[in-house]
PDB file of N, CA and C in Angstrom:
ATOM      1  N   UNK A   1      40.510  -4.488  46.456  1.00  0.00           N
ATOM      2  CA  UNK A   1      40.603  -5.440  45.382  1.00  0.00           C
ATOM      3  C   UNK A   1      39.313  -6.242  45.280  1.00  0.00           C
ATOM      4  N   UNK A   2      39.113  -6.728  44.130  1.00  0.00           N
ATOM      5  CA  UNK A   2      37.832  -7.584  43.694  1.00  0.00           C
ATOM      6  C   UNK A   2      37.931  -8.717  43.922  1.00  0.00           C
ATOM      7  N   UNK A   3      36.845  -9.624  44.170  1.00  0.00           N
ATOM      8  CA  UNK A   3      36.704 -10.792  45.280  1.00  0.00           C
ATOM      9  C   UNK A   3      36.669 -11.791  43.937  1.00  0.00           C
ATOM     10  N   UNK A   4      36.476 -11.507  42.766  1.00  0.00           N
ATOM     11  CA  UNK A   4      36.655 -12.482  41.836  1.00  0.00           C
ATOM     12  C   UNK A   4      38.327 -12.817  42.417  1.00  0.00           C
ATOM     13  N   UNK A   5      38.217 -14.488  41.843  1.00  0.00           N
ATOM     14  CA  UNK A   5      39.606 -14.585  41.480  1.00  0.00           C
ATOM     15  C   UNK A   5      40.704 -14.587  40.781  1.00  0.00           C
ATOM     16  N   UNK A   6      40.291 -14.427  39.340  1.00  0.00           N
ATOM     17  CA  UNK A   6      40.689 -13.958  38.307  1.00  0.00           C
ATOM     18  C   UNK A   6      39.868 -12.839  37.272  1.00  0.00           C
ATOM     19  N   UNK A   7      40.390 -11.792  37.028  1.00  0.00           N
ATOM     20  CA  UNK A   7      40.105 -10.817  36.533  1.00  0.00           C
ATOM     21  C   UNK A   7      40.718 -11.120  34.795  1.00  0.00           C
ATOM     22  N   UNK A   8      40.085 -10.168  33.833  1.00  0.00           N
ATOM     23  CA  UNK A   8      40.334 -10.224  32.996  1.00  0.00           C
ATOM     24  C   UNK A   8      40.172  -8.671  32.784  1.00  0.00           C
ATOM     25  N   UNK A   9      40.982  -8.391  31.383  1.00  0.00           N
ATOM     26  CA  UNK A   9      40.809  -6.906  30.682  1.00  0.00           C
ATOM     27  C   UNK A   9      41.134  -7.073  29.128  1.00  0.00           C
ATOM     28  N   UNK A  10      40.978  -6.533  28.107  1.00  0.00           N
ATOM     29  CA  UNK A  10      41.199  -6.559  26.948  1.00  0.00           C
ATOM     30  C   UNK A  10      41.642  -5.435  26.357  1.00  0.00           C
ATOM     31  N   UNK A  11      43.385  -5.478  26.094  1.00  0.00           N
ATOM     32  CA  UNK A  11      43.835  -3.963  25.419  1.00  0.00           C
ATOM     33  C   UNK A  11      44.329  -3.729  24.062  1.00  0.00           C
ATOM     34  N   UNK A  12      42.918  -3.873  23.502  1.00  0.00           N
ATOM     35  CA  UNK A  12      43.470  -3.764  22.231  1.00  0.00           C
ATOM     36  C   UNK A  12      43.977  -5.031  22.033  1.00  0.00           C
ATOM     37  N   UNK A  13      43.221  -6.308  21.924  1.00  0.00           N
ATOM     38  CA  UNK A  13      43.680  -7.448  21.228  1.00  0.00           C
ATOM     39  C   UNK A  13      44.600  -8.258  22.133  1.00  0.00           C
ATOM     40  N   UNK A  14      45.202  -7.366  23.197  1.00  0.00           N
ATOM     41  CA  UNK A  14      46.069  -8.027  24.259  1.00  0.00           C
ATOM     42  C   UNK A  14      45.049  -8.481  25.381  1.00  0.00           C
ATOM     43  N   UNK A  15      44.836  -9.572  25.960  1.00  0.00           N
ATOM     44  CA  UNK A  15      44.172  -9.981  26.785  1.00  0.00           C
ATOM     45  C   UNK A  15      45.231 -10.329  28.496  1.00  0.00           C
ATOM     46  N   UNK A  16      45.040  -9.682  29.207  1.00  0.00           N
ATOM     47  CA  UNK A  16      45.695  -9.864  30.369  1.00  0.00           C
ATOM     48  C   UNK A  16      44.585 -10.177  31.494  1.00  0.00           C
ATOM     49  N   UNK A  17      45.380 -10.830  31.787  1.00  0.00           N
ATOM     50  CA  UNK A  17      44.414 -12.210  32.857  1.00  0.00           C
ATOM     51  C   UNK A  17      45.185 -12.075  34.079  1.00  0.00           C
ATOM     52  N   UNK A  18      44.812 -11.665  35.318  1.00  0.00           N
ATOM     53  CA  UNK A  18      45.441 -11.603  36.770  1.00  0.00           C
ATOM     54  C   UNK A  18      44.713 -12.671  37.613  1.00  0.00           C
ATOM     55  N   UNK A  19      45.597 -13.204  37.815  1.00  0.00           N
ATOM     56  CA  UNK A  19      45.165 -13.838  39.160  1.00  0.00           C
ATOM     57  C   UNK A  19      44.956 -13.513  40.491  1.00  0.00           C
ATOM     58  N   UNK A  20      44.139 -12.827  40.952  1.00  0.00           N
ATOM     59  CA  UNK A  20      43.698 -12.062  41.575  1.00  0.00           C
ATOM     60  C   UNK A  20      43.096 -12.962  43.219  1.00  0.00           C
ATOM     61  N   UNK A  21      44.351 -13.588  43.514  1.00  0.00           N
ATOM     62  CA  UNK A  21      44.255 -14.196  45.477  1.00  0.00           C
ATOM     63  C   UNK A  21      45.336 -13.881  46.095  1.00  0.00           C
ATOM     64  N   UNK A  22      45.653 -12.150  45.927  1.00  0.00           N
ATOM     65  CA  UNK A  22      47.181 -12.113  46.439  1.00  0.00           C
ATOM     66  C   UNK A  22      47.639 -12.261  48.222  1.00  0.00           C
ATOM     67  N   UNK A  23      46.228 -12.344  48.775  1.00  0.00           N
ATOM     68  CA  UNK A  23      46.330 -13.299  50.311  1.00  0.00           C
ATOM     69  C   UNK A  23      46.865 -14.734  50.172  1.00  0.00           C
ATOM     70  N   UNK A  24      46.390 -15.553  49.283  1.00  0.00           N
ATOM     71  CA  UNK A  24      46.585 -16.383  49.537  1.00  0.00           C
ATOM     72  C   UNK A  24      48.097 -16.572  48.230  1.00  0.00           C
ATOM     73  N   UNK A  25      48.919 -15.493  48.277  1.00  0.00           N
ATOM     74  CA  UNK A  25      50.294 -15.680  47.259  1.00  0.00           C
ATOM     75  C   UNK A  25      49.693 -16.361  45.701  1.00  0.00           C
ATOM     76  N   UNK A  26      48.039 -15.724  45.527  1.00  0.00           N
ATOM     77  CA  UNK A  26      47.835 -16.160  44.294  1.00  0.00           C
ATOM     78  C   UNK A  26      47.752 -17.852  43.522  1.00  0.00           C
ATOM     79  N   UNK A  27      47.793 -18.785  44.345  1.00  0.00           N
ATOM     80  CA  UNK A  27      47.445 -20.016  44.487  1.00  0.00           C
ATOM     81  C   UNK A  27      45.941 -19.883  43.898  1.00  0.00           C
ATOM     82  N   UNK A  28      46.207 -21.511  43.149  1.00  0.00           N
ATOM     83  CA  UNK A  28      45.232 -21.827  42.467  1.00  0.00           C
ATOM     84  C   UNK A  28      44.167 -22.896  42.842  1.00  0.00           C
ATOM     85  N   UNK A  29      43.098 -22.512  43.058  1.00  0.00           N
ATOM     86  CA  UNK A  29      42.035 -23.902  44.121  1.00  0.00           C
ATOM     87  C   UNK A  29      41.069 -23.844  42.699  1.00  0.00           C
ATOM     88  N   UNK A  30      40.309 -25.003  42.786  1.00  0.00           N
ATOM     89  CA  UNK A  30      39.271 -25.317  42.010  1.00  0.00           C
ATOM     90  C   UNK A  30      38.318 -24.423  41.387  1.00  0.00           C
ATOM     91  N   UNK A  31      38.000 -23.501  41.592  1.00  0.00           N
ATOM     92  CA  UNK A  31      36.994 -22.477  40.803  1.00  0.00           C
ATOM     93  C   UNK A  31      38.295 -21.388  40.355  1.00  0.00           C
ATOM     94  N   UNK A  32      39.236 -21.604  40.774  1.00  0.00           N
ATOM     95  CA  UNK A  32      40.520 -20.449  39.957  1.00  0.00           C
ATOM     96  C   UNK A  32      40.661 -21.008  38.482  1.00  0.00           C
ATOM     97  N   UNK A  33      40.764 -22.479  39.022  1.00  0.00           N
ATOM     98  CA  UNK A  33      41.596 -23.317  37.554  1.00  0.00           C
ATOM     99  C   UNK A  33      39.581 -23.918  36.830  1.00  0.00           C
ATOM    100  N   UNK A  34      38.981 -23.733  37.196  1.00  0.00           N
ATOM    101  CA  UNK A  34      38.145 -23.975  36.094  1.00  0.00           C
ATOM    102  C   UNK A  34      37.350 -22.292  35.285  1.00  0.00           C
ATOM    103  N   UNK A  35      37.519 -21.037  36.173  1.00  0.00           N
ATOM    104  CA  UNK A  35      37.655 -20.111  35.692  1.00  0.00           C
ATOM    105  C   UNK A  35      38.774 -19.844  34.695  1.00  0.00           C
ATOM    106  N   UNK A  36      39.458 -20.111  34.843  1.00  0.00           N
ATOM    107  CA  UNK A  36      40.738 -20.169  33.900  1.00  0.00           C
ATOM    108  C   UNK A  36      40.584 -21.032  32.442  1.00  0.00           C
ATOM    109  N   UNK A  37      40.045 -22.257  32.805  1.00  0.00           N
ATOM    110  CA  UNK A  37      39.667 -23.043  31.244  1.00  0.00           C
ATOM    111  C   UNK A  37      38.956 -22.134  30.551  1.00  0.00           C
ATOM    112  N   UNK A  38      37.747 -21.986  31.447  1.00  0.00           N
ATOM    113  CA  UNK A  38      36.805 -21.196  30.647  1.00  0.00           C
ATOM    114  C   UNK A  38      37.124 -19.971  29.635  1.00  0.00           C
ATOM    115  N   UNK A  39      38.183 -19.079  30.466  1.00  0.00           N
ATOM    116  CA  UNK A  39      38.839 -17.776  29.940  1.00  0.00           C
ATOM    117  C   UNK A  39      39.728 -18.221  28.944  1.00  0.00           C
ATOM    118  N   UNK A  40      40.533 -18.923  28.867  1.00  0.00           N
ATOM    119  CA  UNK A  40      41.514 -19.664  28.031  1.00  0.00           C
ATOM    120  C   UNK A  40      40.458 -19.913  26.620  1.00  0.00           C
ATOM    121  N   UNK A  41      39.192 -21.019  26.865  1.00  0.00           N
ATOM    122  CA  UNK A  41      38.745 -21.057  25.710  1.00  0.00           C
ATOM    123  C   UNK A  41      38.164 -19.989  25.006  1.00  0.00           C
ATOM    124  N   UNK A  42      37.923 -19.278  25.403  1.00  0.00           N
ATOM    125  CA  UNK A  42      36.831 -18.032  24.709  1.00  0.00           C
ATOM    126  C   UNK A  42      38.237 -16.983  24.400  1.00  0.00           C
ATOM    127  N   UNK A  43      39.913 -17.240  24.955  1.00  0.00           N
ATOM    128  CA  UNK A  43      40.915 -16.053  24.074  1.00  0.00           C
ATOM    129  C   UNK A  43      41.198 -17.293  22.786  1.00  0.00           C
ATOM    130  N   UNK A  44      41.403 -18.715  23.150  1.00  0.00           N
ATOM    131  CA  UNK A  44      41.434 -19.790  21.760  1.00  0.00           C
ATOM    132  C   UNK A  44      40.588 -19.143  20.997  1.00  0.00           C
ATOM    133  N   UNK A  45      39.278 -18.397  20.926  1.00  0.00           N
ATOM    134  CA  UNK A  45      38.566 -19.330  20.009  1.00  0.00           C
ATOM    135  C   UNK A  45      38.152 -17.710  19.437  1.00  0.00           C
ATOM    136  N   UNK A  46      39.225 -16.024  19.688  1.00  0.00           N
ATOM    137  CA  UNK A  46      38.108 -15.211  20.120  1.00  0.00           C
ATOM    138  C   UNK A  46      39.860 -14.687  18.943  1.00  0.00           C
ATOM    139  N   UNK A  47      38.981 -14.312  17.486  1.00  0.00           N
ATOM    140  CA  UNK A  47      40.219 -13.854  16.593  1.00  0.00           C
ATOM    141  C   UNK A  47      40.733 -12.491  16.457  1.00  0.00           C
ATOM    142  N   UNK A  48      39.988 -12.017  17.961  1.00  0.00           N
ATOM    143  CA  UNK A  48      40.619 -10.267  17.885  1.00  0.00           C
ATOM    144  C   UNK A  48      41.537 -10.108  19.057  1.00  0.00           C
ATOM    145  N   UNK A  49      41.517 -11.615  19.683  1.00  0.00           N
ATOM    146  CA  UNK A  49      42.977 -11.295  20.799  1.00  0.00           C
ATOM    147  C   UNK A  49      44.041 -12.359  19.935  1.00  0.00           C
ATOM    148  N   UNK A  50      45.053 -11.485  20.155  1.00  0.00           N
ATOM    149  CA  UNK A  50      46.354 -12.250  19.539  1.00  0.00           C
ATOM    150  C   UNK A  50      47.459 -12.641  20.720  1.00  0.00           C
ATOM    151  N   UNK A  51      46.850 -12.363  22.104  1.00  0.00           N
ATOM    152  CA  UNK A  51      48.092 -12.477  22.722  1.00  0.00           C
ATOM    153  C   UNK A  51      47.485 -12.616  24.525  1.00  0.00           C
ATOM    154  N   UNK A  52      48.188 -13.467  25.192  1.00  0.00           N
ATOM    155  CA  UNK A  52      47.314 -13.178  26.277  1.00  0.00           C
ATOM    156  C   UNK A  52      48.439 -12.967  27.612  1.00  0.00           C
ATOM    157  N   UNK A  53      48.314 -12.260  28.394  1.00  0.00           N
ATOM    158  CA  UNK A  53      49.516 -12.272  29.381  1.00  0.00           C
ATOM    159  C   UNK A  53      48.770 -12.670  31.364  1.00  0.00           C
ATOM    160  N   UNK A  54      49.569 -13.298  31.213  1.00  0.00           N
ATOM    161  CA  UNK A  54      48.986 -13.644  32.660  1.00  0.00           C
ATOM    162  C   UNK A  54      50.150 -13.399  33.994  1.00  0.00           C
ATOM    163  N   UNK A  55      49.367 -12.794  34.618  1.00  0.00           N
ATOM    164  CA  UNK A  55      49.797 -11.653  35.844  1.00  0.00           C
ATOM    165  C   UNK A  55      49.430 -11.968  37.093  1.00  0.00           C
ATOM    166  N   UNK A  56      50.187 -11.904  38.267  1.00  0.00           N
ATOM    167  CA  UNK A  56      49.495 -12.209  39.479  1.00  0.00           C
ATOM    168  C   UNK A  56      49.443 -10.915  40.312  1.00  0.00           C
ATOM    169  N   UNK A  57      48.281 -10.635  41.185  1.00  0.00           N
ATOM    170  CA  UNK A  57      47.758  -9.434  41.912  1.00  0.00           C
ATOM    171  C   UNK A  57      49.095  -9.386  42.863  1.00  0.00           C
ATOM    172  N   UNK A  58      48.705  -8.102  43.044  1.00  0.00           N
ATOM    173  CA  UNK A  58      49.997  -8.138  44.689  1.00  0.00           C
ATOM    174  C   UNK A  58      51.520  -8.469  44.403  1.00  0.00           C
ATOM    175  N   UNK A  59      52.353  -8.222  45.122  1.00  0.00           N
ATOM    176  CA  UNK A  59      53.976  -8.012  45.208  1.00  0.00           C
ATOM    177  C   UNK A  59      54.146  -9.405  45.885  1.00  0.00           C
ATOM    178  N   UNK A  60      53.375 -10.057  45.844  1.00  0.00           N
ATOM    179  CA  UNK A  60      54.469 -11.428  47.093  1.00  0.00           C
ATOM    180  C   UNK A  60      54.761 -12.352  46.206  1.00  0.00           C
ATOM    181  N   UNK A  61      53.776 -12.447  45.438  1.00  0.00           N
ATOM    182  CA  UNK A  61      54.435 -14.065  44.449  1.00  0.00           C
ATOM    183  C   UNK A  61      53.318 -13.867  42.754  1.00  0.00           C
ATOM    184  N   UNK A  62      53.606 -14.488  42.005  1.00  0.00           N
ATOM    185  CA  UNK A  62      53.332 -14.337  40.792  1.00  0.00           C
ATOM    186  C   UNK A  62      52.016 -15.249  40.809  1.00  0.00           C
ATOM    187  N   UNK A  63      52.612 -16.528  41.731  1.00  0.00           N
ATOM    188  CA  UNK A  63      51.350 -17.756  41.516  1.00  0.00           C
ATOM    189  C   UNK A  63      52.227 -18.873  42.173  1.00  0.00           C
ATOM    190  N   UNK A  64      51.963 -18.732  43.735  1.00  0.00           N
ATOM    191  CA  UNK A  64      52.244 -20.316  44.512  1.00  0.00           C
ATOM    192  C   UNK A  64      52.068 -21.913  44.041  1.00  0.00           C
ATOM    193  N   UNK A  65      51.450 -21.412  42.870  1.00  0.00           N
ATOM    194  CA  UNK A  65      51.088 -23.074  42.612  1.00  0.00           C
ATOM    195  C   UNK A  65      49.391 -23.199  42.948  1.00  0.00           C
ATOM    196  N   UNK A  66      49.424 -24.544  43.189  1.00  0.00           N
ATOM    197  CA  UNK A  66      48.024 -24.931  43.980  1.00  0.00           C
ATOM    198  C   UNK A  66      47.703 -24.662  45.551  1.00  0.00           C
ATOM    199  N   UNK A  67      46.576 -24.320  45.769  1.00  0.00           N
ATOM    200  CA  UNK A  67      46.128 -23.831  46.737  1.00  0.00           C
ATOM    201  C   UNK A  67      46.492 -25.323  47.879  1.00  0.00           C
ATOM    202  N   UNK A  68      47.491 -25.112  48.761  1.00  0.00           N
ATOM    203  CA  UNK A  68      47.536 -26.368  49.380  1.00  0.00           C
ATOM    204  C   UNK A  68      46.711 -26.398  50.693  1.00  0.00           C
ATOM    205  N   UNK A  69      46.577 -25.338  51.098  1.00  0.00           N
ATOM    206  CA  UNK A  69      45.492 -24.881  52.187  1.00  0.00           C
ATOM    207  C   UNK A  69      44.153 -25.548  52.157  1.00  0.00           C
ATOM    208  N   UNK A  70      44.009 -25.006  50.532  1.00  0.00           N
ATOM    209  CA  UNK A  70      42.662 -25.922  50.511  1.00  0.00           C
ATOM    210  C   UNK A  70      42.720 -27.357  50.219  1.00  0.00           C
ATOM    211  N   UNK A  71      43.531 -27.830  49.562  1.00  0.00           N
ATOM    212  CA  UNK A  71      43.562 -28.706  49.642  1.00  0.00           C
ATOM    213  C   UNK A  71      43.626 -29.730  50.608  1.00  0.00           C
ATOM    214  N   UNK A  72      44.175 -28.965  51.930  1.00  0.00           N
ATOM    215  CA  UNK A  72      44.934 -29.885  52.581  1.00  0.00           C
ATOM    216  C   UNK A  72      43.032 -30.022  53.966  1.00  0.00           C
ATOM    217  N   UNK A  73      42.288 -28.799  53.530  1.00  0.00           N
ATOM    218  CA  UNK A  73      41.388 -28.569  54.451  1.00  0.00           C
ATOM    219  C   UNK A  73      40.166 -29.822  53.902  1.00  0.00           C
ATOM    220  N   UNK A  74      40.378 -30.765  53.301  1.00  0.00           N
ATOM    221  CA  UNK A  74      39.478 -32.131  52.963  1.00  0.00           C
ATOM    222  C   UNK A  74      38.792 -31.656  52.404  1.00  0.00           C
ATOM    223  N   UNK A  75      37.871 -30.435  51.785  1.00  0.00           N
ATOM    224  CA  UNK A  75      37.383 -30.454  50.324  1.00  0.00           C
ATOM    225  C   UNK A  75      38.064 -30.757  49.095  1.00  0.00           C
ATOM    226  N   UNK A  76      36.758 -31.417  48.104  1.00  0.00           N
ATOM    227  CA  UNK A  76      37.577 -32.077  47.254  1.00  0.00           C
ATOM    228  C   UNK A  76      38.259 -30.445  46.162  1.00  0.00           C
ATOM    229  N   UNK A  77      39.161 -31.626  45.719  1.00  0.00           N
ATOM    230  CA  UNK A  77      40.512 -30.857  45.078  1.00  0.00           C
ATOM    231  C   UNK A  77      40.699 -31.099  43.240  1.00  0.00           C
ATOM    232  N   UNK A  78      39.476 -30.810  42.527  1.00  0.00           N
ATOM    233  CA  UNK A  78      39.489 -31.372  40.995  1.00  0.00           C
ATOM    234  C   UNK A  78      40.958 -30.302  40.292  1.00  0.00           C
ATOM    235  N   UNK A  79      40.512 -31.266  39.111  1.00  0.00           N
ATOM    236  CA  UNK A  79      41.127 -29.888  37.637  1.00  0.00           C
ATOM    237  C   UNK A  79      40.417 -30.074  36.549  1.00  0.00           C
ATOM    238  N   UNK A  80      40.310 -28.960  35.596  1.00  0.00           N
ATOM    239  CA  UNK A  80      39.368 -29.402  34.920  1.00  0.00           C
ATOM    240  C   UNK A  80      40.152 -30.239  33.733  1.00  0.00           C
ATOM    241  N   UNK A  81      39.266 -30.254  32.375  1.00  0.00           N
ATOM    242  CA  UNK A  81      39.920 -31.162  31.345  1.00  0.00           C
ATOM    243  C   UNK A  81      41.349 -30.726  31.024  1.00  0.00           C
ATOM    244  N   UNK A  82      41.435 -29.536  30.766  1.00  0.00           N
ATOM    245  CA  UNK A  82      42.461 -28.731  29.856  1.00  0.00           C
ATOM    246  C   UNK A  82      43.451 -28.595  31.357  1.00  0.00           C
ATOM    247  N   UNK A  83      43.675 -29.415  32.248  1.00  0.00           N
ATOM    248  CA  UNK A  83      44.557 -29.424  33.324  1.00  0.00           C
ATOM    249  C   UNK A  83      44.798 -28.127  34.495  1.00  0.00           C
ATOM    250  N   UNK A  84      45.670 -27.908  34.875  1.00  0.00           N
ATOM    251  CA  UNK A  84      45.939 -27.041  36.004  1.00  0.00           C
ATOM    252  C   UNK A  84      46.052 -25.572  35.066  1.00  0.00           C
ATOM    253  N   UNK A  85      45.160 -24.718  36.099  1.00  0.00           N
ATOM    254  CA  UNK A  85      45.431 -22.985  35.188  1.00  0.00           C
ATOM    255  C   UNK A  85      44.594 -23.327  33.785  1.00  0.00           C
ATOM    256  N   UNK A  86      43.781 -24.448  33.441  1.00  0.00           N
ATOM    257  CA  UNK A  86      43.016 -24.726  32.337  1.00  0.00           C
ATOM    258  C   UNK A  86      44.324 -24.288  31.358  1.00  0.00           C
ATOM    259  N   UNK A  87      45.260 -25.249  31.402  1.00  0.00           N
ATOM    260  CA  UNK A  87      46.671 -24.921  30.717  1.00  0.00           C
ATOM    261  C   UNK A  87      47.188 -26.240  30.538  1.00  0.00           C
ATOM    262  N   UNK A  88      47.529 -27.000  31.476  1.00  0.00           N
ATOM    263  CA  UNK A  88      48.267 -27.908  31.037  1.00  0.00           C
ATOM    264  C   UNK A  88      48.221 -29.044  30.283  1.00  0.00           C
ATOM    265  N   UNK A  89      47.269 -29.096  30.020  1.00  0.00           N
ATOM    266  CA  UNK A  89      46.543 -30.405  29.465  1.00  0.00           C
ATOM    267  C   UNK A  89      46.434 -30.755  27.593  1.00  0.00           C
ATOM    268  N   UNK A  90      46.692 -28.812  27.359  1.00  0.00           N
ATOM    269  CA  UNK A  90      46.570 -28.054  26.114  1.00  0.00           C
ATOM    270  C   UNK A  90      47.577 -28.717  25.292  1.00  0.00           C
ATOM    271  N   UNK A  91      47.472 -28.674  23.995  1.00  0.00           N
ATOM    272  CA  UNK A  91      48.726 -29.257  22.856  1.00  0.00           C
ATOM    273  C   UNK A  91      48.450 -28.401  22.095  1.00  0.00           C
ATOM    274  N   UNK A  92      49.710 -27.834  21.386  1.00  0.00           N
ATOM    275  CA  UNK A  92      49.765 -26.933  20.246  1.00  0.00           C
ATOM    276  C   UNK A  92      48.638 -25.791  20.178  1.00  0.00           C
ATOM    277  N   UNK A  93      49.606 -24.765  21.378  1.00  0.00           N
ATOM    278  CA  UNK A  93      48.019 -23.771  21.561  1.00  0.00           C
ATOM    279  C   UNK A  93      48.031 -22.710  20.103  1.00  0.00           C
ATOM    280  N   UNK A  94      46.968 -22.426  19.800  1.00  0.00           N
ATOM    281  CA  UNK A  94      46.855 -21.600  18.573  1.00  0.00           C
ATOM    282  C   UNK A  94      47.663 -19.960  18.589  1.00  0.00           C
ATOM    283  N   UNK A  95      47.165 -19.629  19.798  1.00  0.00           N
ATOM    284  CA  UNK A  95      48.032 -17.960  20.094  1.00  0.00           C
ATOM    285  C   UNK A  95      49.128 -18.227  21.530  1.00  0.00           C
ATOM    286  N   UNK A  96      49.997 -17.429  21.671  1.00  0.00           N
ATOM    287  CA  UNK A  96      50.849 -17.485  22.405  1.00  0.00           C
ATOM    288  C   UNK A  96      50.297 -16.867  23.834  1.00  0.00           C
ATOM    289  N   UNK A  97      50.541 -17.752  24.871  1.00  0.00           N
ATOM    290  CA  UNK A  97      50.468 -17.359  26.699  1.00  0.00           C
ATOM    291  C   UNK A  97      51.474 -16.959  27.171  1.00  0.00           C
ATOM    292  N   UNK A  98      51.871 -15.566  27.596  1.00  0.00           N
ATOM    293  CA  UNK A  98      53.095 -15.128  28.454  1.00  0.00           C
ATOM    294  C   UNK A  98      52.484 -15.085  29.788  1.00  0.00           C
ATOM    295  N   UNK A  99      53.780 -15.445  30.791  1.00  0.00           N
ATOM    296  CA  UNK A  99      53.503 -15.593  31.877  1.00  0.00           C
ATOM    297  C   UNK A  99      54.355 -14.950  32.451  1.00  0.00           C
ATOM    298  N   UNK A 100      53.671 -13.357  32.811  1.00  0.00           N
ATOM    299  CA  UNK A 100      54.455 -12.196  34.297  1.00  0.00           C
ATOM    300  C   UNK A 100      55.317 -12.441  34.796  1.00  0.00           C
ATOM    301  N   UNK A 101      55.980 -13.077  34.881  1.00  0.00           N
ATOM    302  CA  UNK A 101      56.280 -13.717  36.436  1.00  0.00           C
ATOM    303  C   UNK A 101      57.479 -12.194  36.567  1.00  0.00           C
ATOM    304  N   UNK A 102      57.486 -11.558  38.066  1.00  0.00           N
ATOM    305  CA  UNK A 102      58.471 -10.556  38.284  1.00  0.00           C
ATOM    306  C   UNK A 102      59.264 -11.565  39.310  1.00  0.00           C
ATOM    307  N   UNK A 103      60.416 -10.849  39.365  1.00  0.00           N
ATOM    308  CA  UNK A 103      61.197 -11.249  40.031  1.00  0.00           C
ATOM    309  C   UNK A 103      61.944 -10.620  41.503  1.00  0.00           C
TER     310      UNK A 103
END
């Protein structure tokens, strides 16, 4: 697997976004969630994806949340503007975000 932490692909207008730390159950630390704004703005702003699905690597978990490991290891712990997963912070998103989650 690729050492990025989030991967992207584009199928045909469908944009699927993996979160790609399935050691760490896919948890989100500071360069996950500001990689993520970044990707988020450029499917906002990008009029040949209509749809974006977000996926987590590996069979153990979809997305633990925040990386508490790191957090808990005293480096600092930001988010960016557009909040956690460069998601939450968002109002009235223009295209629709599905979120994988298996069960």
């Amino acid at each position: 697997m690729s050492d990025q932490a989030i991967l992207t692909e584009d199928r045909d207008g469908i944009l699927v976004i993996t979160i790609n730390r399935p050691d760490a159950r896919n948890a989100l630390h500071p360069p996950a969630n500001l990689e993520l704004e970044e990707i988020f703005d450029a499917y906002f702003s990008d009029p040949e994806l209509w749809v974006a699905i977000l996926v987590g690597a590996g069979d153990r978990a979809f997305s633990a949340g925040n990386d508490l490991v790191r957090s808990a290891s005293g480096r600092p712990v930001t988010v960016p503007l557009n909040g956690f997963a460069g998601l939450t912070n968002r109002r009235d998103l223009p295209n629709p975000v599905i979120a994988a989650v298996n069960s």
